[in-house]
PDB file of N, CA and C in Angstrom:
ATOM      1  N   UNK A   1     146.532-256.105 -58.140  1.00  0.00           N
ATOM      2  CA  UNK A   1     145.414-255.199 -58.103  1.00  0.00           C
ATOM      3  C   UNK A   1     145.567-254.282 -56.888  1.00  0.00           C
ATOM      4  N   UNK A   2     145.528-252.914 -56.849  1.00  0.00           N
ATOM      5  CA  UNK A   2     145.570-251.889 -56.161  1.00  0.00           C
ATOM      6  C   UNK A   2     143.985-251.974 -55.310  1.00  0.00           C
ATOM      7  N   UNK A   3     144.413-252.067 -54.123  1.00  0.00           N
ATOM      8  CA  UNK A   3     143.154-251.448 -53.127  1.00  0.00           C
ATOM      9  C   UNK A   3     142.681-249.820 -52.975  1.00  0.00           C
ATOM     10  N   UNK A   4     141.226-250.042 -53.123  1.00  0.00           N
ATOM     11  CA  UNK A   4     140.850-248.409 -52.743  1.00  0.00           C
ATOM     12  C   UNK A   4     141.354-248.086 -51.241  1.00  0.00           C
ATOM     13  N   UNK A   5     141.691-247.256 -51.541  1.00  0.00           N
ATOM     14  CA  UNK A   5     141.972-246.352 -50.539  1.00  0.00           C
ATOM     15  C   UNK A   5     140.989-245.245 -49.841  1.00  0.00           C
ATOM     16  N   UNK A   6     140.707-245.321 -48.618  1.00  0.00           N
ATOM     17  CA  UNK A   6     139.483-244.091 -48.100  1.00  0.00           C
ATOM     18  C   UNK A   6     140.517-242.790 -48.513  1.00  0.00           C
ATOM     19  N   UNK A   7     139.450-242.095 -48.920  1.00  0.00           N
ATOM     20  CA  UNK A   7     139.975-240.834 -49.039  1.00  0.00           C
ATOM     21  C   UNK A   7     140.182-240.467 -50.614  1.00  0.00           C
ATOM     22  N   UNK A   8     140.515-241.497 -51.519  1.00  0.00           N
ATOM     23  CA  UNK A   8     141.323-241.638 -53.245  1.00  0.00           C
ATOM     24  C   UNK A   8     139.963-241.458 -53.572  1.00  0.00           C
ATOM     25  N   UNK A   9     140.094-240.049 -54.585  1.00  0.00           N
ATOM     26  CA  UNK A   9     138.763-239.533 -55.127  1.00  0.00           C
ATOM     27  C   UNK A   9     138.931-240.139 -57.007  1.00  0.00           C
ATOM     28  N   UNK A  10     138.249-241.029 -57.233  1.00  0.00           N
ATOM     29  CA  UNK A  10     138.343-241.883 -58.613  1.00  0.00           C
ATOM     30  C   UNK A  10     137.619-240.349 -59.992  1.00  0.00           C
ATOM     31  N   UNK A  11     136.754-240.074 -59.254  1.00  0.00           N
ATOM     32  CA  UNK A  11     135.692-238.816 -60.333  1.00  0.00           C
ATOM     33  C   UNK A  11     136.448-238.207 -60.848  1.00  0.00           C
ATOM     34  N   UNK A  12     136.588-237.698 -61.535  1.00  0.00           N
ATOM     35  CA  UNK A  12     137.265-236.706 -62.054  1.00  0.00           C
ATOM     36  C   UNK A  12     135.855-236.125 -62.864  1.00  0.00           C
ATOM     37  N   UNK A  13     135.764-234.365 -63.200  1.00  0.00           N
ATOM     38  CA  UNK A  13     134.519-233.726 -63.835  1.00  0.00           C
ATOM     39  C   UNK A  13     134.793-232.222 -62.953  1.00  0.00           C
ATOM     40  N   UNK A  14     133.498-231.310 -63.098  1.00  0.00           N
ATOM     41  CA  UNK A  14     132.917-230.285 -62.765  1.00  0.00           C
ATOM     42  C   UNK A  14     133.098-230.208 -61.403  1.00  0.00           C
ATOM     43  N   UNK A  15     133.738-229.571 -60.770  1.00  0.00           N
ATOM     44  CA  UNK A  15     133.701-229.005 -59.017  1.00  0.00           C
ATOM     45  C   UNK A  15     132.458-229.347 -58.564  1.00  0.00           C
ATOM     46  N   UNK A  16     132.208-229.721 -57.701  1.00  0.00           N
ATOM     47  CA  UNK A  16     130.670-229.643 -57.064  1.00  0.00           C
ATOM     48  C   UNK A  16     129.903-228.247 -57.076  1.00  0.00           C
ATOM     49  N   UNK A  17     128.655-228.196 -57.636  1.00  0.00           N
ATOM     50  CA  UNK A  17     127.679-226.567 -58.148  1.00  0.00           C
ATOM     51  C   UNK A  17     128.192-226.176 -59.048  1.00  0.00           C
ATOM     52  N   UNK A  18     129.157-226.858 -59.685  1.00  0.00           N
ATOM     53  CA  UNK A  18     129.318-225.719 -61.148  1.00  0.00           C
ATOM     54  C   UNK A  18     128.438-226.213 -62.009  1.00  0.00           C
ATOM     55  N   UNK A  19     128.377-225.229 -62.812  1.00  0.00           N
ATOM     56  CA  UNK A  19     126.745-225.285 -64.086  1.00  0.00           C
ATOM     57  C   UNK A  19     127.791-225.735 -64.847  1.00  0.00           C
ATOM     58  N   UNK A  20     127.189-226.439 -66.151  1.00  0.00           N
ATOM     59  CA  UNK A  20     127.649-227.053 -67.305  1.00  0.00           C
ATOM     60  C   UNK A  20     127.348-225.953 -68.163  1.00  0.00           C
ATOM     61  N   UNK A  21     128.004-226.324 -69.305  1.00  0.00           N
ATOM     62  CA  UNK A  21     128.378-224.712 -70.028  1.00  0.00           C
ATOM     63  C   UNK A  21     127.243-224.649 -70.352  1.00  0.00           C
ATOM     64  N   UNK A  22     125.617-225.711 -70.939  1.00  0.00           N
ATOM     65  CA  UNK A  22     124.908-225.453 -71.691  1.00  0.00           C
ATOM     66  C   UNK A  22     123.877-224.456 -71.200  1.00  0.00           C
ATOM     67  N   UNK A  23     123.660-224.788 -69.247  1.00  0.00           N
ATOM     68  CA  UNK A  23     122.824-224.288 -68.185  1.00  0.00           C
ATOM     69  C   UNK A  23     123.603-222.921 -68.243  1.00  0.00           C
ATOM     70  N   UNK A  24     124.735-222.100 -68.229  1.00  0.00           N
ATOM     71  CA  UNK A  24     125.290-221.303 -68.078  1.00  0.00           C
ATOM     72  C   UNK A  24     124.886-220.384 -69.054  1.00  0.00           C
ATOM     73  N   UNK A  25     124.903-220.716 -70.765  1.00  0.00           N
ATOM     74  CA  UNK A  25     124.626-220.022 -71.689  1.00  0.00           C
ATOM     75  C   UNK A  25     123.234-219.753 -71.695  1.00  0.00           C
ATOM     76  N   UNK A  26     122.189-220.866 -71.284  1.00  0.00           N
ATOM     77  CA  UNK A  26     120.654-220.411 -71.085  1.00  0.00           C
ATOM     78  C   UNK A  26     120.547-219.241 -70.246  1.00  0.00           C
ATOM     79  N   UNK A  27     120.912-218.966 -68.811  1.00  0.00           N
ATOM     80  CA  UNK A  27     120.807-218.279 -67.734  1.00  0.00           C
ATOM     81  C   UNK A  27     120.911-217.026 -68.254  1.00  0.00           C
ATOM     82  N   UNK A  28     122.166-217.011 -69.002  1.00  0.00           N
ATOM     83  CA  UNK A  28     122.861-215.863 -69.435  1.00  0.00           C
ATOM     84  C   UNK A  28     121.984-215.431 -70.168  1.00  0.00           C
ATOM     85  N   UNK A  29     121.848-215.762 -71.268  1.00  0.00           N
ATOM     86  CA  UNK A  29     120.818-215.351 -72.754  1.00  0.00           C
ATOM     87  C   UNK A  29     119.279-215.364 -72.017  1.00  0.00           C
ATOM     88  N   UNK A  30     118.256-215.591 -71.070  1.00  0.00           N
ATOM     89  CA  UNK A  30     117.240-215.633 -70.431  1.00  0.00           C
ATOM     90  C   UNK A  30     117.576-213.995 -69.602  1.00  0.00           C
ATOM     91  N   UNK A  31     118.776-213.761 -68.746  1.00  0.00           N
ATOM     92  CA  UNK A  31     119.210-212.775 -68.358  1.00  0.00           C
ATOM     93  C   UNK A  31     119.165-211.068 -69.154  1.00  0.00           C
ATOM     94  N   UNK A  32     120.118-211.820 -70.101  1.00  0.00           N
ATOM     95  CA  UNK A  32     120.038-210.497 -71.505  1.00  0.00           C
ATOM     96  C   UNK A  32     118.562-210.103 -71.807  1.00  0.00           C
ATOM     97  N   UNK A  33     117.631-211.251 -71.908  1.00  0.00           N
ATOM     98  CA  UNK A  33     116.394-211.008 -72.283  1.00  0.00           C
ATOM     99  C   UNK A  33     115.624-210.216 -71.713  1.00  0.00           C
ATOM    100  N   UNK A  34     115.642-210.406 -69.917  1.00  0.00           N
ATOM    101  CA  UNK A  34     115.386-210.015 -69.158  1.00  0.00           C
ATOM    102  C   UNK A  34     115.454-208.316 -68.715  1.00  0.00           C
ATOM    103  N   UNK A  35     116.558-208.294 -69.005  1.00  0.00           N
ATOM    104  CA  UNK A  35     116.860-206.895 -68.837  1.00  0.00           C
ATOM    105  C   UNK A  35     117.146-205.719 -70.078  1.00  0.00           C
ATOM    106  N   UNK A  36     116.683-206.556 -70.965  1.00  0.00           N
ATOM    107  CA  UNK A  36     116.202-205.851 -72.111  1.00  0.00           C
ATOM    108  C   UNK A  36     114.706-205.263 -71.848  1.00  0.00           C
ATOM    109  N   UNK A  37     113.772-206.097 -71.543  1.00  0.00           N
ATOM    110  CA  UNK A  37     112.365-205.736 -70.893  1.00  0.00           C
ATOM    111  C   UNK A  37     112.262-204.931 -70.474  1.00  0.00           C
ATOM    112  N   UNK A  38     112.732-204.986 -69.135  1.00  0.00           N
ATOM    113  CA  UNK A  38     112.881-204.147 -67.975  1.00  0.00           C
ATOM    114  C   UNK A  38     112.602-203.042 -68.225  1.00  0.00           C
ATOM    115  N   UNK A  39     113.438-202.232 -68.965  1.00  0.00           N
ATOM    116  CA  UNK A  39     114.133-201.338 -69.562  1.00  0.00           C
ATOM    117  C   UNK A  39     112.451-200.421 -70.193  1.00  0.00           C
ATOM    118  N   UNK A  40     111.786-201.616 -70.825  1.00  0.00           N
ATOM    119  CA  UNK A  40     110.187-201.089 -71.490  1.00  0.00           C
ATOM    120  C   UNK A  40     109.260-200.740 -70.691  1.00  0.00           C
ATOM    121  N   UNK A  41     109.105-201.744 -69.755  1.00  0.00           N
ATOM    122  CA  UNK A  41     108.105-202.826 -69.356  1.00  0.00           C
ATOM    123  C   UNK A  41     107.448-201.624 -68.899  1.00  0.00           C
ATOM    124  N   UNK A  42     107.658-199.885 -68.288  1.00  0.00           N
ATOM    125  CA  UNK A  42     106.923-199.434 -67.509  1.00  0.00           C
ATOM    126  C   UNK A  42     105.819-198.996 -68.992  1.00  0.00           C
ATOM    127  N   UNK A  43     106.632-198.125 -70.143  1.00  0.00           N
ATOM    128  CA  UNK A  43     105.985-197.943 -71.066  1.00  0.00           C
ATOM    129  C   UNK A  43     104.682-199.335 -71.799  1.00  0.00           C
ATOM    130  N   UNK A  44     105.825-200.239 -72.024  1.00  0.00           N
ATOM    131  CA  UNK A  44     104.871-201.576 -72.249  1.00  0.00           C
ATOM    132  C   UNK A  44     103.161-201.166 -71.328  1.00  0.00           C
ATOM    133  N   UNK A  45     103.630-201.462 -69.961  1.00  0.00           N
ATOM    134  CA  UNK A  45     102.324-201.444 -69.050  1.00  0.00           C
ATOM    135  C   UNK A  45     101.103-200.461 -69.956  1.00  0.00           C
ATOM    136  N   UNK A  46     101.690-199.409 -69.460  1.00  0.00           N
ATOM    137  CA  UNK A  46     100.944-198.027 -70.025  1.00  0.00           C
ATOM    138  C   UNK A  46      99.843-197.791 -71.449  1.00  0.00           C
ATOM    139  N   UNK A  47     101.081-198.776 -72.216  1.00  0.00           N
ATOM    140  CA  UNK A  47     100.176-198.939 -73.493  1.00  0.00           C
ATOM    141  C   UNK A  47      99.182-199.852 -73.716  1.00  0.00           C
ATOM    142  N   UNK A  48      99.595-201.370 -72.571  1.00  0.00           N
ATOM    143  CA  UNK A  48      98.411-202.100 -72.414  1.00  0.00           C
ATOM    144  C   UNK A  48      97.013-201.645 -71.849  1.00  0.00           C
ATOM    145  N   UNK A  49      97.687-200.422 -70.736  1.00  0.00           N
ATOM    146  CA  UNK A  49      96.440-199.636 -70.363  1.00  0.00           C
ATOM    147  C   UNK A  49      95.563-198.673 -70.682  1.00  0.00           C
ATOM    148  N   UNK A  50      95.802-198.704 -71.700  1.00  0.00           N
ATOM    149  CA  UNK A  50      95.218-197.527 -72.793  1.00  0.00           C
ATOM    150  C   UNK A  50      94.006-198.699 -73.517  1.00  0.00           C
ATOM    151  N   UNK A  51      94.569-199.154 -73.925  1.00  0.00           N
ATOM    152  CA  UNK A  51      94.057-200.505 -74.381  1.00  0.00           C
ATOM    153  C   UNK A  51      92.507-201.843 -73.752  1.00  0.00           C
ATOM    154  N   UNK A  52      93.407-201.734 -72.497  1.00  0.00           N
ATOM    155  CA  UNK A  52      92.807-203.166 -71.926  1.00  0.00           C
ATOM    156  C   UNK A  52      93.412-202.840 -70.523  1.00  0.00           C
ATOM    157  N   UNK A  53      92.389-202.021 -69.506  1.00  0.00           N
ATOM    158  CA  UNK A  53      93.210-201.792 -68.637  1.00  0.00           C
ATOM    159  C   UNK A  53      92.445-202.451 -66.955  1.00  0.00           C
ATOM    160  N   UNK A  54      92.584-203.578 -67.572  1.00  0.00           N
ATOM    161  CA  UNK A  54      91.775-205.220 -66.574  1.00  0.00           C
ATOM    162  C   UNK A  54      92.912-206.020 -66.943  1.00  0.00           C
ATOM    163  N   UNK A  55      93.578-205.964 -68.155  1.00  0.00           N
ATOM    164  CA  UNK A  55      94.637-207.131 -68.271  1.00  0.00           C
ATOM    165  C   UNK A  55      96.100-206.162 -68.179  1.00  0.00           C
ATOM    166  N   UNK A  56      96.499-204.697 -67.987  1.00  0.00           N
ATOM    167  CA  UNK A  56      97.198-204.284 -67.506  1.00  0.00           C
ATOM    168  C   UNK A  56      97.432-204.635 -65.798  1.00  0.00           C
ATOM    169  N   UNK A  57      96.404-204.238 -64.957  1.00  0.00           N
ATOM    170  CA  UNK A  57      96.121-204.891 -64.020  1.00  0.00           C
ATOM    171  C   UNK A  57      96.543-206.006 -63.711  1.00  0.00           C
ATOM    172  N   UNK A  58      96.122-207.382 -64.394  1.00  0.00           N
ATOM    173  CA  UNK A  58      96.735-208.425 -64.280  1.00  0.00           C
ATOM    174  C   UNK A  58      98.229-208.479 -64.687  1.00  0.00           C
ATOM    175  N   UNK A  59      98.681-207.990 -65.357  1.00  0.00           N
ATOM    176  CA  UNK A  59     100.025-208.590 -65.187  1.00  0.00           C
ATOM    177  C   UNK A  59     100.779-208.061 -64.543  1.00  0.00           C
ATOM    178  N   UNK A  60     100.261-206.256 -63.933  1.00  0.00           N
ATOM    179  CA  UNK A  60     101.317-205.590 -63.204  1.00  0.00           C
ATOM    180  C   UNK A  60     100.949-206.416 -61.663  1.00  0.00           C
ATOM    181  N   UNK A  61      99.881-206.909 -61.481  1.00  0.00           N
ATOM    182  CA  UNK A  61      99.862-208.148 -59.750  1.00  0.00           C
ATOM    183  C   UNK A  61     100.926-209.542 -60.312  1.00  0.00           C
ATOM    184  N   UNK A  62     100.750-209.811 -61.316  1.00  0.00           N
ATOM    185  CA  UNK A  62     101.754-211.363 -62.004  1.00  0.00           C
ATOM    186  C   UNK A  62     103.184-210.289 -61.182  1.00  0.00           C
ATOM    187  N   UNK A  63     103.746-209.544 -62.132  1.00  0.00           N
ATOM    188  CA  UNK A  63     105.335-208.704 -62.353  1.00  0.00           C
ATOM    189  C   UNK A  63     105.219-208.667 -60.678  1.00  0.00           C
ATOM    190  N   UNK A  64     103.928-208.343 -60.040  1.00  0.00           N
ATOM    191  CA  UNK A  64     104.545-207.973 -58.278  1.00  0.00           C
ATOM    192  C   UNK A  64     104.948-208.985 -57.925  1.00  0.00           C
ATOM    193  N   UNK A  65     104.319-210.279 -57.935  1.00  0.00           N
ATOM    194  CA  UNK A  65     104.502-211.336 -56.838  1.00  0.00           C
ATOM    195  C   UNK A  65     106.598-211.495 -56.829  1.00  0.00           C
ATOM    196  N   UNK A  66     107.018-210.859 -58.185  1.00  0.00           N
ATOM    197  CA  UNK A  66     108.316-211.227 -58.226  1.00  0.00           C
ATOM    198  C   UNK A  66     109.415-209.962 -57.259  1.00  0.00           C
ATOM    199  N   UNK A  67     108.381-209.345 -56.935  1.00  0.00           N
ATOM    200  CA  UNK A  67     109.073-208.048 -56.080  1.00  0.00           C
ATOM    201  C   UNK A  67     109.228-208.283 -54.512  1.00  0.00           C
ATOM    202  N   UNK A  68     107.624-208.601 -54.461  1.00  0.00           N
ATOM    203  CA  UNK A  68     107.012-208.789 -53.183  1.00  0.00           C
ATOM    204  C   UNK A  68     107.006-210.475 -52.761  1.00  0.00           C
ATOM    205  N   UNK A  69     107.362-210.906 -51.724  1.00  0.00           N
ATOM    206  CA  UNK A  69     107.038-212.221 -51.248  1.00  0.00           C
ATOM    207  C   UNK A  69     105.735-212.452 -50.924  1.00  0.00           C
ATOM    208  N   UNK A  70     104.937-213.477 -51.426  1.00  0.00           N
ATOM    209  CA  UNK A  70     103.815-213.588 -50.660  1.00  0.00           C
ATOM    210  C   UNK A  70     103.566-214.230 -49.589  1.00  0.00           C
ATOM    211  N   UNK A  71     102.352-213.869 -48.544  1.00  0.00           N
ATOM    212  CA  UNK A  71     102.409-213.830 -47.174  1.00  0.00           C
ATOM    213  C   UNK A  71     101.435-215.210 -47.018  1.00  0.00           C
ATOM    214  N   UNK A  72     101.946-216.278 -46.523  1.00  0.00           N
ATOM    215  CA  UNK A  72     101.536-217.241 -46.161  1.00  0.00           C
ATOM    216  C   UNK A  72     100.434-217.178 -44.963  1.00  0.00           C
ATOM    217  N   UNK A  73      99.438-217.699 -44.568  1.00  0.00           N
ATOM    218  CA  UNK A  73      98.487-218.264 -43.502  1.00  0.00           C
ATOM    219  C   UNK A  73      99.298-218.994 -43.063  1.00  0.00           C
ATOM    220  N   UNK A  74      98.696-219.222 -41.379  1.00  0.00           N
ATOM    221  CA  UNK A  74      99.357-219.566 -40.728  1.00  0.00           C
ATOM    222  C   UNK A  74      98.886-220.397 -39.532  1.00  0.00           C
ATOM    223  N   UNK A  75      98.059-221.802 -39.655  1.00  0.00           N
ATOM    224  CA  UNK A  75      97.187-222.199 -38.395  1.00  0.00           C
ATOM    225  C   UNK A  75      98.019-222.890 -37.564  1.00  0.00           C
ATOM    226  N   UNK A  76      97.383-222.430 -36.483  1.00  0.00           N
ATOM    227  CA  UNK A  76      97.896-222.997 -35.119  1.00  0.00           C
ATOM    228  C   UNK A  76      96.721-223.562 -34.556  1.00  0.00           C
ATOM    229  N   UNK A  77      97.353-224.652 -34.167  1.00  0.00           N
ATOM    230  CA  UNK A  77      96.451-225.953 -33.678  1.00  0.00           C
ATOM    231  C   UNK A  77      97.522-226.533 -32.332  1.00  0.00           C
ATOM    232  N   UNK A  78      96.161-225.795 -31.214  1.00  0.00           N
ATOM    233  CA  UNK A  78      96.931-226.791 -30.013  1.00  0.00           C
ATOM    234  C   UNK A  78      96.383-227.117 -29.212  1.00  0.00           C
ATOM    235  N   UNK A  79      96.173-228.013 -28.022  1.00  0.00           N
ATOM    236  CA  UNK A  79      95.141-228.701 -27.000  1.00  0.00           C
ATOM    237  C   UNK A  79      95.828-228.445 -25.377  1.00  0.00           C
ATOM    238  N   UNK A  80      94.811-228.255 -24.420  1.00  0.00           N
ATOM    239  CA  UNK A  80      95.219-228.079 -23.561  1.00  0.00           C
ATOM    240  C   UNK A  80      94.673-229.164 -22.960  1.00  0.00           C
ATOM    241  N   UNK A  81      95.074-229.593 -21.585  1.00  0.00           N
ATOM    242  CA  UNK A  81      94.619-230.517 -20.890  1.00  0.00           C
ATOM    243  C   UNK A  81      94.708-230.250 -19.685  1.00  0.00           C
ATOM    244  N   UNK A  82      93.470-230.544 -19.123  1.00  0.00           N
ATOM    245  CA  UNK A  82      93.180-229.763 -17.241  1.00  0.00           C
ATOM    246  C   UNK A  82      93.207-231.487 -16.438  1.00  0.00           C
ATOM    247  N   UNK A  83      94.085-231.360 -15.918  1.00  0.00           N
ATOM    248  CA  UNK A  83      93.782-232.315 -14.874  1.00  0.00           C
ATOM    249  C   UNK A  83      93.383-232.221 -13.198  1.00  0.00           C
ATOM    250  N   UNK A  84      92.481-230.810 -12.902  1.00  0.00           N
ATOM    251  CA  UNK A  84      92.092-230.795 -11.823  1.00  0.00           C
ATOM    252  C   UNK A  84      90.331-230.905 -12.172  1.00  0.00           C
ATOM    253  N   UNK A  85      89.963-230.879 -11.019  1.00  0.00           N
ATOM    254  CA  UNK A  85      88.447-230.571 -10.904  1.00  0.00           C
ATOM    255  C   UNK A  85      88.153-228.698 -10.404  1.00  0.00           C
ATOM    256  N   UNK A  86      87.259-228.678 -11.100  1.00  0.00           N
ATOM    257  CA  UNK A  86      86.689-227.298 -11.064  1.00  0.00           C
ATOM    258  C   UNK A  86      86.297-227.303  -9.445  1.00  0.00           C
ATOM    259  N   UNK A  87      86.220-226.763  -8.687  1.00  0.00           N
ATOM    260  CA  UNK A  87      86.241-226.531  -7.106  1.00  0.00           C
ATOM    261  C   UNK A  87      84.746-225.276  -7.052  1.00  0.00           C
ATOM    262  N   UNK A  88      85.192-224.264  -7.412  1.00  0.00           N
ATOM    263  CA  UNK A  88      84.047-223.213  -7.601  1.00  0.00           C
ATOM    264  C   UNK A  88      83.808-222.098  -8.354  1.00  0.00           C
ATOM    265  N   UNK A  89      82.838-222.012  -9.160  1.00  0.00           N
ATOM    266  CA  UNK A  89      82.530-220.940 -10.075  1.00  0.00           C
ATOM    267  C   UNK A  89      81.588-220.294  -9.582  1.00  0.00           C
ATOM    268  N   UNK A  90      82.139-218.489  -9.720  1.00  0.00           N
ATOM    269  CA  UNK A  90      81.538-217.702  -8.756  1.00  0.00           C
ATOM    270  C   UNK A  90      80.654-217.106  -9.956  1.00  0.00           C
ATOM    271  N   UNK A  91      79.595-216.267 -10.137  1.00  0.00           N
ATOM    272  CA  UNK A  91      79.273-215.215 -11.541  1.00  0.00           C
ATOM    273  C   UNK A  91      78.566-214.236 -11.121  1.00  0.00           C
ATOM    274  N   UNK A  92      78.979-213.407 -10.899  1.00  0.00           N
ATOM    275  CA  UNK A  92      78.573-211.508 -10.568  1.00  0.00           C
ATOM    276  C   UNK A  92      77.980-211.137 -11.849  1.00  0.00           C
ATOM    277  N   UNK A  93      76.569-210.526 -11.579  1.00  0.00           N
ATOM    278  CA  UNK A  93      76.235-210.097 -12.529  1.00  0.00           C
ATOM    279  C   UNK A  93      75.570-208.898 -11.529  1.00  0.00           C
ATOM    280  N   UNK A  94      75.499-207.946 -12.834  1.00  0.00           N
ATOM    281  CA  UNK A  94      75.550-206.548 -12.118  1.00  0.00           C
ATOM    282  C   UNK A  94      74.085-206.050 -13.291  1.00  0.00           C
ATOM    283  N   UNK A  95      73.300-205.549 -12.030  1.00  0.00           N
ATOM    284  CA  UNK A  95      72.078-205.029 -13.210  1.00  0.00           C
ATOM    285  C   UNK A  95      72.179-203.197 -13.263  1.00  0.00           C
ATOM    286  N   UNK A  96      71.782-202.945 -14.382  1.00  0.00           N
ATOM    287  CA  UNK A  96      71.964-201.705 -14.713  1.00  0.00           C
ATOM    288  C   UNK A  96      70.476-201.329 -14.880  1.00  0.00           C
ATOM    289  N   UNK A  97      70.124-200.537 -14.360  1.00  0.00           N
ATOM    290  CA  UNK A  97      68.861-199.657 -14.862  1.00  0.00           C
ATOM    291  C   UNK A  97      68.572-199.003 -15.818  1.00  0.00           C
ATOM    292  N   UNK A  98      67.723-199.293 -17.041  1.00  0.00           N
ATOM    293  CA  UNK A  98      67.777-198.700 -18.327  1.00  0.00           C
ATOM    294  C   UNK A  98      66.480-197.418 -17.654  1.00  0.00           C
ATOM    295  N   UNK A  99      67.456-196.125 -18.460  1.00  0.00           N
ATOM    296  CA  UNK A  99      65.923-195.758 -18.047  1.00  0.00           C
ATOM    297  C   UNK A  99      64.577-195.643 -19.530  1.00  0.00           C
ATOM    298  N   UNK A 100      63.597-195.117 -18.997  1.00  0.00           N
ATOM    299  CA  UNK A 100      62.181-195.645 -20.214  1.00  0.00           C
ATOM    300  C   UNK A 100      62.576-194.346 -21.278  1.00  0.00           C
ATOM    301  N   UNK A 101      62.107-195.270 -22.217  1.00  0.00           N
ATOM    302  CA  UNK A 101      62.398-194.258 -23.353  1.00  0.00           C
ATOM    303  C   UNK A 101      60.934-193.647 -23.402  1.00  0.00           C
TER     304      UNK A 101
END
């Protein structure tokens, strides 16, 4: 009986990231589809907006999000910590003279 050896690759198959033919032919044919659209989609819009132009609206914000990235919020949460004692707080206040209406 033969010992493994480090390094002796037993797998044999697909390179590592290659698509299998079936994922390849979807992409492709989803692709074709795709850019068949395209090609309408401004006319498409137009005619929905003649139509129904609240659900033109909606889908030309749907079609953006794929243009535009959307912009995440962003909280920041942080604590400070004082380890002295307050010594002296001074407060100037300055009066202004309104004059009478």
């Amino acid at each position: 009986m033969a010992r493994f050896e480090k390094g002796h690759k037993l797998a044999t198959g697909r390179p590592k990231g290659a698509l299998n033919r079936s994922t390849e032919e979807m992409k492709l044919t989803i692709s074709r589809a795709v850019n068949n659209t395209l090609s309408s989609i401004s006319k498409d819009l137009e005619e929905i907006k003649k139509r129904n132009p609240e659900r033109a609206m909606e889908l030309a914000l749907r079609l953006l999000e794929y243009t535009m990235p959307k912009l995440k919020s962003v909280d920041i949460n942080g604590s400070l910590q004082v380890d002295q004692r307050i010594q002296q707080i001074t407060i100037n206040i300055n009066k202004k003279e309104i004059p009478n209406e």
